[in-house]
C-alpha atoms as a PDB file:
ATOM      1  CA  UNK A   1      29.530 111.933  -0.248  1.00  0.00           C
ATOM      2  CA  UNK A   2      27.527 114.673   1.258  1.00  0.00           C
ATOM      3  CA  UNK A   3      28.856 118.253   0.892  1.00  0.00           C
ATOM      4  CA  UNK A   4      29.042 120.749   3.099  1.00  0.00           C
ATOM      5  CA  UNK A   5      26.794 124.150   2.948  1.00  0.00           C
ATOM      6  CA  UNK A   6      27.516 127.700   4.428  1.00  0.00           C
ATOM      7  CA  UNK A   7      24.064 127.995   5.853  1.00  0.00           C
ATOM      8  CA  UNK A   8      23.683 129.943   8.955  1.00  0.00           C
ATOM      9  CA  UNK A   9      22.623 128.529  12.268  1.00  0.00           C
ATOM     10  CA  UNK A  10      19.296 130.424  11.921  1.00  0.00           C
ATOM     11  CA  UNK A  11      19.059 129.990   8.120  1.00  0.00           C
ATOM     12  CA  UNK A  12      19.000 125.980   8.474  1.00  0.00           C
ATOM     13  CA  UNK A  13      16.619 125.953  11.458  1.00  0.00           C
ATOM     14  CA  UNK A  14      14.113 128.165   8.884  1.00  0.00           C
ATOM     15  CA  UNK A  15      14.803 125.704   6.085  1.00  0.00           C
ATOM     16  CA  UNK A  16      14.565 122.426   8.465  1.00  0.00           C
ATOM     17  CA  UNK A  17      11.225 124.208   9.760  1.00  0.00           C
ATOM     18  CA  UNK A  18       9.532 124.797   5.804  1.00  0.00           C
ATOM     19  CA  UNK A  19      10.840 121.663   4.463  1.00  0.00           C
ATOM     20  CA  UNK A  20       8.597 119.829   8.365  1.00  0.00           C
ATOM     21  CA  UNK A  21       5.798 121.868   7.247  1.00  0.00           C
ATOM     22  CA  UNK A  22       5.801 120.950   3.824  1.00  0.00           C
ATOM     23  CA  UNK A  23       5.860 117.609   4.482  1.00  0.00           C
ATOM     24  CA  UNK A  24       3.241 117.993   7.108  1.00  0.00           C
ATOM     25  CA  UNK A  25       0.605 120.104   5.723  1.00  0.00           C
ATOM     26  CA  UNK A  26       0.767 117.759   2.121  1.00  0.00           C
ATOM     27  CA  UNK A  27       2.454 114.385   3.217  1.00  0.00           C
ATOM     28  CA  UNK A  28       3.992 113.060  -0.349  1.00  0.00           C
ATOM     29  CA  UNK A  29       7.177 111.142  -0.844  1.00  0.00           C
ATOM     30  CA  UNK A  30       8.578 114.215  -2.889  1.00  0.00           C
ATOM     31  CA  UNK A  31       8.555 116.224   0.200  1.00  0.00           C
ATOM     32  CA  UNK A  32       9.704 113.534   2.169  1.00  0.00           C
ATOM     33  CA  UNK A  33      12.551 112.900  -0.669  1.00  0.00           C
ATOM     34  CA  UNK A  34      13.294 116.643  -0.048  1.00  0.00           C
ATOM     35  CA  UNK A  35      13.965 116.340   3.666  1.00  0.00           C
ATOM     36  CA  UNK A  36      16.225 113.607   3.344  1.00  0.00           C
ATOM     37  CA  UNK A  37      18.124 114.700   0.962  1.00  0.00           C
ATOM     38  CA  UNK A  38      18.433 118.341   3.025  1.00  0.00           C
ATOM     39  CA  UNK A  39      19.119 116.436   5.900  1.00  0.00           C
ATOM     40  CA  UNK A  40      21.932 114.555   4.072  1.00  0.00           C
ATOM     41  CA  UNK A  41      23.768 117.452   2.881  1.00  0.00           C
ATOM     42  CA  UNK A  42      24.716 118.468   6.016  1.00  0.00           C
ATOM     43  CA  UNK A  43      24.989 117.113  10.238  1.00  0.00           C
ATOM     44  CA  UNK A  44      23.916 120.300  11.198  1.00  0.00           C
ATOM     45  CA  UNK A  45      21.050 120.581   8.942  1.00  0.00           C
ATOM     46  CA  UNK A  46      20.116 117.155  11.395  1.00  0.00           C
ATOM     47  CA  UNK A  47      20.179 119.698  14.892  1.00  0.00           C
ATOM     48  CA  UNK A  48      18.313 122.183  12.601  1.00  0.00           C
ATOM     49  CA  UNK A  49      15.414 119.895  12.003  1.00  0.00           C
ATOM     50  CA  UNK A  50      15.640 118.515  15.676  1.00  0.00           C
ATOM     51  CA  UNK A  51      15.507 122.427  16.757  1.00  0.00           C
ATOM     52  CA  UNK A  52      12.848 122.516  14.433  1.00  0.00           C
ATOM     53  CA  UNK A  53      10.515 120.090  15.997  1.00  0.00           C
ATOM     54  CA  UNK A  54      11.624 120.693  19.439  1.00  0.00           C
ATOM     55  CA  UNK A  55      10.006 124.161  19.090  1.00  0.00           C
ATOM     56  CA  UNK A  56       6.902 122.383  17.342  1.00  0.00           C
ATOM     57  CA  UNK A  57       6.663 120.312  20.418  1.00  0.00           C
ATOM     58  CA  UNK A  58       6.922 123.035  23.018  1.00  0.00           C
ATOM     59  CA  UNK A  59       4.417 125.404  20.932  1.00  0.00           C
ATOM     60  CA  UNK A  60       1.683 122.428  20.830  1.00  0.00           C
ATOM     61  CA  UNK A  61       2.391 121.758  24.782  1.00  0.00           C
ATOM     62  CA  UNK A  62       1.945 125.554  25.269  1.00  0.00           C
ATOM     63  CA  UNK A  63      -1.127 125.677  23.676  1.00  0.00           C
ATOM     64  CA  UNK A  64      -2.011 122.577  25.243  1.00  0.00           C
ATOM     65  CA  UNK A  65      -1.787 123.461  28.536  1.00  0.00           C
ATOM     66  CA  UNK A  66      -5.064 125.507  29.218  1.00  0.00           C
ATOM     67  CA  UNK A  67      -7.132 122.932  28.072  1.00  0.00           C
ATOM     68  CA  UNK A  68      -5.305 120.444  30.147  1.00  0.00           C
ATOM     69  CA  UNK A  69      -5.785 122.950  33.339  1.00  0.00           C
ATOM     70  CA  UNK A  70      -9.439 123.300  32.510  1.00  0.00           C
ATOM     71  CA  UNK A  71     -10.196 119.519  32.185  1.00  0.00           C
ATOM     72  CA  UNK A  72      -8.174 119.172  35.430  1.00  0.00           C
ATOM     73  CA  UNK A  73     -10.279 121.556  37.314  1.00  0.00           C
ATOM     74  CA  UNK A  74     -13.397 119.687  35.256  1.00  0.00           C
ATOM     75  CA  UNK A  75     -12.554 116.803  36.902  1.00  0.00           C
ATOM     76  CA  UNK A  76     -12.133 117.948  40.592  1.00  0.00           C
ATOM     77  CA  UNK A  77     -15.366 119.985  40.413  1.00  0.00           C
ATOM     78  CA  UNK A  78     -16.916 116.284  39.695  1.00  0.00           C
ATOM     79  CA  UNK A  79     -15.121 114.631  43.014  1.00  0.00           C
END
C-alpha cells in the first residue's frame, strides 16, 4: 500500500521536476524505476509531475515561438 509523505506542494513539484530530468538527460530503467516508485508513494506526487511537465511544455513553446514567427514571416516574404 502506498504511504503517504509530508512533502510540500513546492517541494514535490522540485522532486517530480529532478526525478523528469534525470530520466531525460540519461534514459535508464533505474531512473525510470525511480519515478514510478515516487509517483506511487503519493497522488499528489502524480499533479507534481504533471505540473512538472506542464511547465516543460510551456517553456519549450516559449522558446519556440520566435522561430515559429520568423519562419512565418519566411514564408510570406516568399508569396
Amino acid at each position: 500500500m502506498a504511504t503517504k509523505t509530508s512533502i510540500s506542494p513546492e517541494a514535490a513539484v522540485d522532486r517530480a521536476w529532478e526525478l523528469f530530468c534525470r530520466l531525460h538527460n540519461a534514459p535508464s530503467c533505474i531512473h525510470a524505476d525511480q519515478l514510478v516508485q515516487w509517483l506511487g508513494e503519493d497522488p499528489r506526487h502524480v499533479r507534481a509531475f504533471d505540473e512538472a511537465l506542464t511547465l516543460w511544455a510551456l517553456a519549450g513553446a516559449a522558446l519556440l515561438s520566435p522561430v515559429l514567427e520568423g519562419a512565418q514571416h519566411s514564408s510570406s516574404d516568399l508569396q
